[in-house]
PDB file of N, CA and C in Angstrom:
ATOM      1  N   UNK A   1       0.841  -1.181   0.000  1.00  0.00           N
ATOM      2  CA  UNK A   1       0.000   0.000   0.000  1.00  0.00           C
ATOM      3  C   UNK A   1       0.884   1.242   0.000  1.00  0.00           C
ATOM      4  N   UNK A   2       0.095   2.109  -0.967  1.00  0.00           N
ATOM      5  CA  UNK A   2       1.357   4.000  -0.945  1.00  0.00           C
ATOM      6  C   UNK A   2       1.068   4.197   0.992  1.00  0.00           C
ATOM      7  N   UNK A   3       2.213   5.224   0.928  1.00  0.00           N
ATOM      8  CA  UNK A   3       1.509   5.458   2.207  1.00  0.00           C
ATOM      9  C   UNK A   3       2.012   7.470   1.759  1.00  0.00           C
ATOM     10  N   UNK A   4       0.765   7.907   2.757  1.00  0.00           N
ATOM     11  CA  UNK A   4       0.545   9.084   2.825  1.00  0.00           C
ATOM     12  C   UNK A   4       1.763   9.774   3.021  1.00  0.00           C
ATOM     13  N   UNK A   5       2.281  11.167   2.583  1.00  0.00           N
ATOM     14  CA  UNK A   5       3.099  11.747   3.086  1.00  0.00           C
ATOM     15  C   UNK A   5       2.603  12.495   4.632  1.00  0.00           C
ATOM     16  N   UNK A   6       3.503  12.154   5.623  1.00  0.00           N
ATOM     17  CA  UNK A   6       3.138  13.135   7.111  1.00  0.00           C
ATOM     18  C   UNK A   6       2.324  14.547   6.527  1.00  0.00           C
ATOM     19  N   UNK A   7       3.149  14.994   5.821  1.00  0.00           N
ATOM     20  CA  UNK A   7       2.522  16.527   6.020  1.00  0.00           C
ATOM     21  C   UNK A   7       1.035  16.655   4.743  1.00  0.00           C
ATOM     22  N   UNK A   8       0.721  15.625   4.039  1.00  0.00           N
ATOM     23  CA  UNK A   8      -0.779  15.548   3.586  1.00  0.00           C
ATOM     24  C   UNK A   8      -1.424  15.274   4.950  1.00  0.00           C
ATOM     25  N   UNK A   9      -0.600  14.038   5.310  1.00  0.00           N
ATOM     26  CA  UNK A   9      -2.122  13.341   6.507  1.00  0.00           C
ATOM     27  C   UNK A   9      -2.231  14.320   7.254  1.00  0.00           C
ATOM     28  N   UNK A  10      -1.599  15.286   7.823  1.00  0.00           N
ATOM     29  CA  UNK A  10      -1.619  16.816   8.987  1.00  0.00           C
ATOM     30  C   UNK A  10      -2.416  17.282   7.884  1.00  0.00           C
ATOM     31  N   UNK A  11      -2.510  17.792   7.107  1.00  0.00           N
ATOM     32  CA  UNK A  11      -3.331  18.712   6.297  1.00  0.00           C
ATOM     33  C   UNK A  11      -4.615  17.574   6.261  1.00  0.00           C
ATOM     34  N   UNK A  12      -4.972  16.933   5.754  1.00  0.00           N
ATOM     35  CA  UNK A  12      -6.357  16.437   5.559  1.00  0.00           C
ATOM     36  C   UNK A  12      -6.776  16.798   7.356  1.00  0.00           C
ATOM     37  N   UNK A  13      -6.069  16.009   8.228  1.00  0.00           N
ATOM     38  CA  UNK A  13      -6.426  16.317   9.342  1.00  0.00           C
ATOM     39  C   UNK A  13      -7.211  17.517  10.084  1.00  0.00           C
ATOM     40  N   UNK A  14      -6.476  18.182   9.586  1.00  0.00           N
ATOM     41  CA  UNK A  14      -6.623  19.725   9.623  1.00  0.00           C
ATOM     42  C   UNK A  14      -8.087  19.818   9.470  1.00  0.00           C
ATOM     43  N   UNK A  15      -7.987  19.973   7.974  1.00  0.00           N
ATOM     44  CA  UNK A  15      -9.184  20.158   7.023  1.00  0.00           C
ATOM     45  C   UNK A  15     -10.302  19.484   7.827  1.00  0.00           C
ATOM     46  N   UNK A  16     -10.370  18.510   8.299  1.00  0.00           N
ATOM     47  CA  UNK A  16     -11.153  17.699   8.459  1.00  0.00           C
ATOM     48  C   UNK A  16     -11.915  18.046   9.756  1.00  0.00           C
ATOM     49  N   UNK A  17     -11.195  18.018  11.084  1.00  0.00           N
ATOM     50  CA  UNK A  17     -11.390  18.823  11.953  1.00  0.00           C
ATOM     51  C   UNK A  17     -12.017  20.255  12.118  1.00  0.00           C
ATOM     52  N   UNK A  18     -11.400  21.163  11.229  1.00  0.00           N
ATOM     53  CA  UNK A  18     -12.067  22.002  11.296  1.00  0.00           C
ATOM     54  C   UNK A  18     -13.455  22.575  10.290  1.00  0.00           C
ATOM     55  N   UNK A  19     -13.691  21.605   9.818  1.00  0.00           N
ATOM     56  CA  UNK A  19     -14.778  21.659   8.904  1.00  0.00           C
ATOM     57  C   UNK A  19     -15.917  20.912  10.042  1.00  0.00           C
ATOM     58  N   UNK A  20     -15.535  19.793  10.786  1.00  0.00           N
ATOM     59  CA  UNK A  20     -16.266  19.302  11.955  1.00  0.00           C
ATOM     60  C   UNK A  20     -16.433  20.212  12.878  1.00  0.00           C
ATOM     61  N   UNK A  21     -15.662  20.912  13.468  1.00  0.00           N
ATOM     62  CA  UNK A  21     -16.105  21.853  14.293  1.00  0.00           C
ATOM     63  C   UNK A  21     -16.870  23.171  13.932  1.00  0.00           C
ATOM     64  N   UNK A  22     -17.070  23.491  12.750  1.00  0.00           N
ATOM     65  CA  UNK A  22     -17.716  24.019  12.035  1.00  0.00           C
ATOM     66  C   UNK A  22     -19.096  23.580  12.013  1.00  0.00           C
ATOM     67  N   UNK A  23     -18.944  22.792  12.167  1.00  0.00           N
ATOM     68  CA  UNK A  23     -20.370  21.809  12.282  1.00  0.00           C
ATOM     69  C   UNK A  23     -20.584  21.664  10.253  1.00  0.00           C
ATOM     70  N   UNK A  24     -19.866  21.117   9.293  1.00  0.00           N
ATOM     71  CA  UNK A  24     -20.189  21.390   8.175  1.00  0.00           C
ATOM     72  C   UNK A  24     -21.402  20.433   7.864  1.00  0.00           C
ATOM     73  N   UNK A  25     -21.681  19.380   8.556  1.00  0.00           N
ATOM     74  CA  UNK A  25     -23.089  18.802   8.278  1.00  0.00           C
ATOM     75  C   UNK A  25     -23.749  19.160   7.897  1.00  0.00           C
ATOM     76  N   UNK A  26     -23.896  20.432   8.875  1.00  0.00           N
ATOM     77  CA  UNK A  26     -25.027  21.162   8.253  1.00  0.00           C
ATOM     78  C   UNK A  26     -25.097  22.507   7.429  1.00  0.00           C
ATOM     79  N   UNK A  27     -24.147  22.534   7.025  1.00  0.00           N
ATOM     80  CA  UNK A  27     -23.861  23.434   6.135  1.00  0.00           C
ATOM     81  C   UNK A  27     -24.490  23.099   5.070  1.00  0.00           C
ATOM     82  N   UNK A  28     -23.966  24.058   3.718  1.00  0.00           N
ATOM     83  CA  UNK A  28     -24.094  24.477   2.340  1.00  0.00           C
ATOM     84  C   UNK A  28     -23.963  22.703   2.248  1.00  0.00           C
ATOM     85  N   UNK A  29     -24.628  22.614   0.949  1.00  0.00           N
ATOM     86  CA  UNK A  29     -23.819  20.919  -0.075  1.00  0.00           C
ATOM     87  C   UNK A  29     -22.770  21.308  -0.532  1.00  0.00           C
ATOM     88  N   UNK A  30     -22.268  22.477  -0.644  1.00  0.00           N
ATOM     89  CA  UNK A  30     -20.863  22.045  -1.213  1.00  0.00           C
ATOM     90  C   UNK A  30     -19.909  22.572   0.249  1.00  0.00           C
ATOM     91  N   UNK A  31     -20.036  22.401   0.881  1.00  0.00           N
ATOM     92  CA  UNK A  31     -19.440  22.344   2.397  1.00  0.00           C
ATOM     93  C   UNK A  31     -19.437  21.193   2.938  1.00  0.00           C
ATOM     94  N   UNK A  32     -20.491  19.773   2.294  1.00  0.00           N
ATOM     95  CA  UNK A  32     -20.774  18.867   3.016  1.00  0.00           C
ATOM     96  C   UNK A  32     -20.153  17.861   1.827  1.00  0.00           C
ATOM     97  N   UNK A  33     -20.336  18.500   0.998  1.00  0.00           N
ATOM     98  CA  UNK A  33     -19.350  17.819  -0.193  1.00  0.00           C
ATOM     99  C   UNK A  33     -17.551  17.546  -0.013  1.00  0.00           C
ATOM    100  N   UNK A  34     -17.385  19.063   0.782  1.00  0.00           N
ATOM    101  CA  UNK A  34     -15.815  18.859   0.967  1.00  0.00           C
ATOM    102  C   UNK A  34     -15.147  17.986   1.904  1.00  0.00           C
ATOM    103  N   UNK A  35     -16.064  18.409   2.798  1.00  0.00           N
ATOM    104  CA  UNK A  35     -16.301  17.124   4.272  1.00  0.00           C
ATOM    105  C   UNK A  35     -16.318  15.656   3.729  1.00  0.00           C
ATOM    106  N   UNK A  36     -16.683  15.525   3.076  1.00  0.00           N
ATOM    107  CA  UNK A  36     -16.958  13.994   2.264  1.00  0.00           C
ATOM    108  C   UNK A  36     -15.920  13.938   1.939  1.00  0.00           C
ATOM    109  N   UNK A  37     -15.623  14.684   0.884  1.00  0.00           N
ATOM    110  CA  UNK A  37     -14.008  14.365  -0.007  1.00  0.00           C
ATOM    111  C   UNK A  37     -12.864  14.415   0.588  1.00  0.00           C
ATOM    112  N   UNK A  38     -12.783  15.173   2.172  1.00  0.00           N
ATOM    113  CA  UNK A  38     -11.775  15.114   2.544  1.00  0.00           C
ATOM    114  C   UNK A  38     -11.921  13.567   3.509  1.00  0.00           C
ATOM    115  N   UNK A  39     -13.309  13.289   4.164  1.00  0.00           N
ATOM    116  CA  UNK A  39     -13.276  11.711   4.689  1.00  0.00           C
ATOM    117  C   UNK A  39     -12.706  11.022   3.505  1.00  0.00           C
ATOM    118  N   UNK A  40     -13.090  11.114   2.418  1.00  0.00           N
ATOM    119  CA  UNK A  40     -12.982   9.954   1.251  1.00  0.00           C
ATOM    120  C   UNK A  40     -11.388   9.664   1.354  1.00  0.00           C
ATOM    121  N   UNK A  41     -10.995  10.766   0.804  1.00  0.00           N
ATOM    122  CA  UNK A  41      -9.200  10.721   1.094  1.00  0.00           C
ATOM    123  C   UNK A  41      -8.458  10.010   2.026  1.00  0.00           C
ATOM    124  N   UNK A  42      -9.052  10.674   3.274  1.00  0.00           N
ATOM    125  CA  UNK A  42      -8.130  10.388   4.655  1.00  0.00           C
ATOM    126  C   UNK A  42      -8.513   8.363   4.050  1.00  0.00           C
ATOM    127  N   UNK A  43      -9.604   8.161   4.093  1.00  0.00           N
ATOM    128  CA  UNK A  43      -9.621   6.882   4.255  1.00  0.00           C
ATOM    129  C   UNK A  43      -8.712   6.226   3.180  1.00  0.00           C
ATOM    130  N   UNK A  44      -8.823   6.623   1.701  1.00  0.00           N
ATOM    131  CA  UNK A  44      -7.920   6.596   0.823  1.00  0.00           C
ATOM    132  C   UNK A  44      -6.218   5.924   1.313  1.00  0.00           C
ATOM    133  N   UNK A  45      -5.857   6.910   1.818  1.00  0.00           N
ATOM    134  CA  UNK A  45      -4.677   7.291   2.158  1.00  0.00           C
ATOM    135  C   UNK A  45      -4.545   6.438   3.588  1.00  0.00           C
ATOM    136  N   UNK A  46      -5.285   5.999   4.094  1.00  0.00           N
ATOM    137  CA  UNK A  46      -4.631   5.625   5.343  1.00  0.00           C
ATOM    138  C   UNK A  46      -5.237   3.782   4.901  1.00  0.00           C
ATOM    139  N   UNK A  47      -6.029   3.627   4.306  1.00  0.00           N
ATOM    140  CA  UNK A  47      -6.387   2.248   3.672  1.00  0.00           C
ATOM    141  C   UNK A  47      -7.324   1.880   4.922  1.00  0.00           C
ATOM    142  N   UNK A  48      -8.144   2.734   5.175  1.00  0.00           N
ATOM    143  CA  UNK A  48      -9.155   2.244   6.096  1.00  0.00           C
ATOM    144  C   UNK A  48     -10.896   2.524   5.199  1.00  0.00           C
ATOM    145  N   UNK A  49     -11.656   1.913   6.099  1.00  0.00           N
ATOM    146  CA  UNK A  49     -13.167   2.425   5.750  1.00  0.00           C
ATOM    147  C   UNK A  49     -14.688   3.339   5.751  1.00  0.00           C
ATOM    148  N   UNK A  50     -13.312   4.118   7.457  1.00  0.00           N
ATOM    149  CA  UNK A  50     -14.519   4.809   7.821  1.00  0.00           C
ATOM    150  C   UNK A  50     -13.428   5.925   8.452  1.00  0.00           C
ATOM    151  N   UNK A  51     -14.177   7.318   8.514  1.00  0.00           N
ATOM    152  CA  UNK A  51     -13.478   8.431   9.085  1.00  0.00           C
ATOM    153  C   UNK A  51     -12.668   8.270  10.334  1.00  0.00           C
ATOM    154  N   UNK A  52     -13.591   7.850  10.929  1.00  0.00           N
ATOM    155  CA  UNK A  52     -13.005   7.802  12.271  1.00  0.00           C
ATOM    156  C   UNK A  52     -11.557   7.319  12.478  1.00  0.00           C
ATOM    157  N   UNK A  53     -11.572   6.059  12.144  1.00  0.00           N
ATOM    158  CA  UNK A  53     -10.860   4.859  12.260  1.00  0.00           C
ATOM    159  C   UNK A  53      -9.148   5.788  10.934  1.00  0.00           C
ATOM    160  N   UNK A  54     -10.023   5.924  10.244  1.00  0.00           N
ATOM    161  CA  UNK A  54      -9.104   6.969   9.109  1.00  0.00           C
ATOM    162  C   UNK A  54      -8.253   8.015   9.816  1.00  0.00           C
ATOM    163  N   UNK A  55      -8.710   8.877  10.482  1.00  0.00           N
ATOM    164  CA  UNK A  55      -8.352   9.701  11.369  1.00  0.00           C
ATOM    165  C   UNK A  55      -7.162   9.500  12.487  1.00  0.00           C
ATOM    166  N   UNK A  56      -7.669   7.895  13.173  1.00  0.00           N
ATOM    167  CA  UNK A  56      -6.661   7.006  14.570  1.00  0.00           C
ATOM    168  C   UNK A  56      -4.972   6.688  13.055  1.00  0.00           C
ATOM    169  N   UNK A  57      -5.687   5.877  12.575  1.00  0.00           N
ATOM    170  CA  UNK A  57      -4.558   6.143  11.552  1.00  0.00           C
ATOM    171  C   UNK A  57      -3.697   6.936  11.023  1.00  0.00           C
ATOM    172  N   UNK A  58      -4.433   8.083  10.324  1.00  0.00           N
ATOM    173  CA  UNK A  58      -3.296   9.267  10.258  1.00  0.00           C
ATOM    174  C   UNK A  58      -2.649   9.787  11.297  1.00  0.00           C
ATOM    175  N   UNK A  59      -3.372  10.214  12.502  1.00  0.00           N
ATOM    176  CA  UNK A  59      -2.276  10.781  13.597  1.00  0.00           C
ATOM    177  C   UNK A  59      -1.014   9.511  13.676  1.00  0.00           C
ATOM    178  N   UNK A  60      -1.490   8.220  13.511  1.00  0.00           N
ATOM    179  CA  UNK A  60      -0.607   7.337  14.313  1.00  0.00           C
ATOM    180  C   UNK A  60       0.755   7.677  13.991  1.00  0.00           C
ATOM    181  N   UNK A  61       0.417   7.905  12.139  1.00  0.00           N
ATOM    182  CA  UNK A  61       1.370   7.853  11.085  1.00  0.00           C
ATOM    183  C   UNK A  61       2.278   9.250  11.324  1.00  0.00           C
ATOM    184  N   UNK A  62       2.358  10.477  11.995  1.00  0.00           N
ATOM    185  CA  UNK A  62       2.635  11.722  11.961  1.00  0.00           C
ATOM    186  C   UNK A  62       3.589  11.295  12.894  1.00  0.00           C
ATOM    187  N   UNK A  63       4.566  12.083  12.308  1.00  0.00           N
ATOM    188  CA  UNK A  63       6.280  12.352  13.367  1.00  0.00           C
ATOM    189  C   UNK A  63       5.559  12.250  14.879  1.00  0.00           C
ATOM    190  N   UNK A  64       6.385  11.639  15.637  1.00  0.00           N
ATOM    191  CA  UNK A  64       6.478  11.558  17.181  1.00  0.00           C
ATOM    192  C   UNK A  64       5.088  11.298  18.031  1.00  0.00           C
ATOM    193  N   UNK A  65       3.951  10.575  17.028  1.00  0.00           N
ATOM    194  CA  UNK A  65       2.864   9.593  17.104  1.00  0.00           C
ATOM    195  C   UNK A  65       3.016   8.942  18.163  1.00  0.00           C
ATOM    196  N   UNK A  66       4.443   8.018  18.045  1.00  0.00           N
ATOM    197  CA  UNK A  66       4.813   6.939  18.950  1.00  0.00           C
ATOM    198  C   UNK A  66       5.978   6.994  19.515  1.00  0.00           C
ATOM    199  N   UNK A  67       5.536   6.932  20.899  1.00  0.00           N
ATOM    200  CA  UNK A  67       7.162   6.610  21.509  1.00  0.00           C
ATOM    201  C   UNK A  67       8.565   6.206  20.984  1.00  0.00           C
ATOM    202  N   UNK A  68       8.640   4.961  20.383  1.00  0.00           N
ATOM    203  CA  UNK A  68       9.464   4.149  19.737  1.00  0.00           C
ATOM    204  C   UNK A  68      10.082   5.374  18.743  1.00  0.00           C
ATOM    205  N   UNK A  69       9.263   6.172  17.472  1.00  0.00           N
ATOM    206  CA  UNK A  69       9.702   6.785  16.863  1.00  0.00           C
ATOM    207  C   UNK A  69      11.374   8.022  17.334  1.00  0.00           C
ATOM    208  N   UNK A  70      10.862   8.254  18.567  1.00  0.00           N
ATOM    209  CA  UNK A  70      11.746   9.250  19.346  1.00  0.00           C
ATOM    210  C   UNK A  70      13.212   8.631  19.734  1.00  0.00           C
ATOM    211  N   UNK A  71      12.822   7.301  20.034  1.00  0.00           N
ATOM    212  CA  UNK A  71      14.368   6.186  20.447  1.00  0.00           C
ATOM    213  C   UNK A  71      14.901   6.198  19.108  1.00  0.00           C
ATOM    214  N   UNK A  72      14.597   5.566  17.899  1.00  0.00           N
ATOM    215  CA  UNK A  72      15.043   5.277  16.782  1.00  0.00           C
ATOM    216  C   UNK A  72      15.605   7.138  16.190  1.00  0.00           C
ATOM    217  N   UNK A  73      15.119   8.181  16.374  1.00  0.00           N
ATOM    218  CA  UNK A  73      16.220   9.264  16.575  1.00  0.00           C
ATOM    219  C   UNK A  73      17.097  10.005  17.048  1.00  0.00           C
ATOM    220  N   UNK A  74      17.056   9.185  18.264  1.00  0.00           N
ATOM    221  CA  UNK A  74      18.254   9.674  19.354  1.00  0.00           C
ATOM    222  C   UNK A  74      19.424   8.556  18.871  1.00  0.00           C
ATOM    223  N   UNK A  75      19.292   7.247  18.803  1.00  0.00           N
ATOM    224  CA  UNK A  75      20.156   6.070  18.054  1.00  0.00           C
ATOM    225  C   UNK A  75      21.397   6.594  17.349  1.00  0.00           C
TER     226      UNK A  75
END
């Protein structure tokens, strides 16, 4: 599987979040359209099926996610 570049998955993230806190649900259709396309992606990109789960994924994937990542740069 491709895997996402860090700094897309931070940007969809982004996007994504703050279109949710926006509440874009209920927004315009083409506000609820972007919301879609940016779920569609994240899931895309992280090879999952659903936002959410899309979402646990991309952070995982972002610099200093995981502990381990931080040992393997001090090494």
């Amino acid at each position: 599987m491709l895997m996402a570049h860090p700094a897309v998955l931070s940007n969809l993230i982004e996007q994504y979040e703050t279109l949710r806190v926006l509440h874009a649900e209920d927004g315009s259709p083409e506000v609820r359209q972007r919301m879609d396309d940016i779920a569609y992606t994240l899931c895309v990109s992280t090879g999952t099926r659903d936002v959410d789960t899309a979402l646990v994924a991309a952070r995982h994937r972002l610099p200093g996610a995981r502990p381990e990542d931080d040992s393997v740069l001090m090494a």
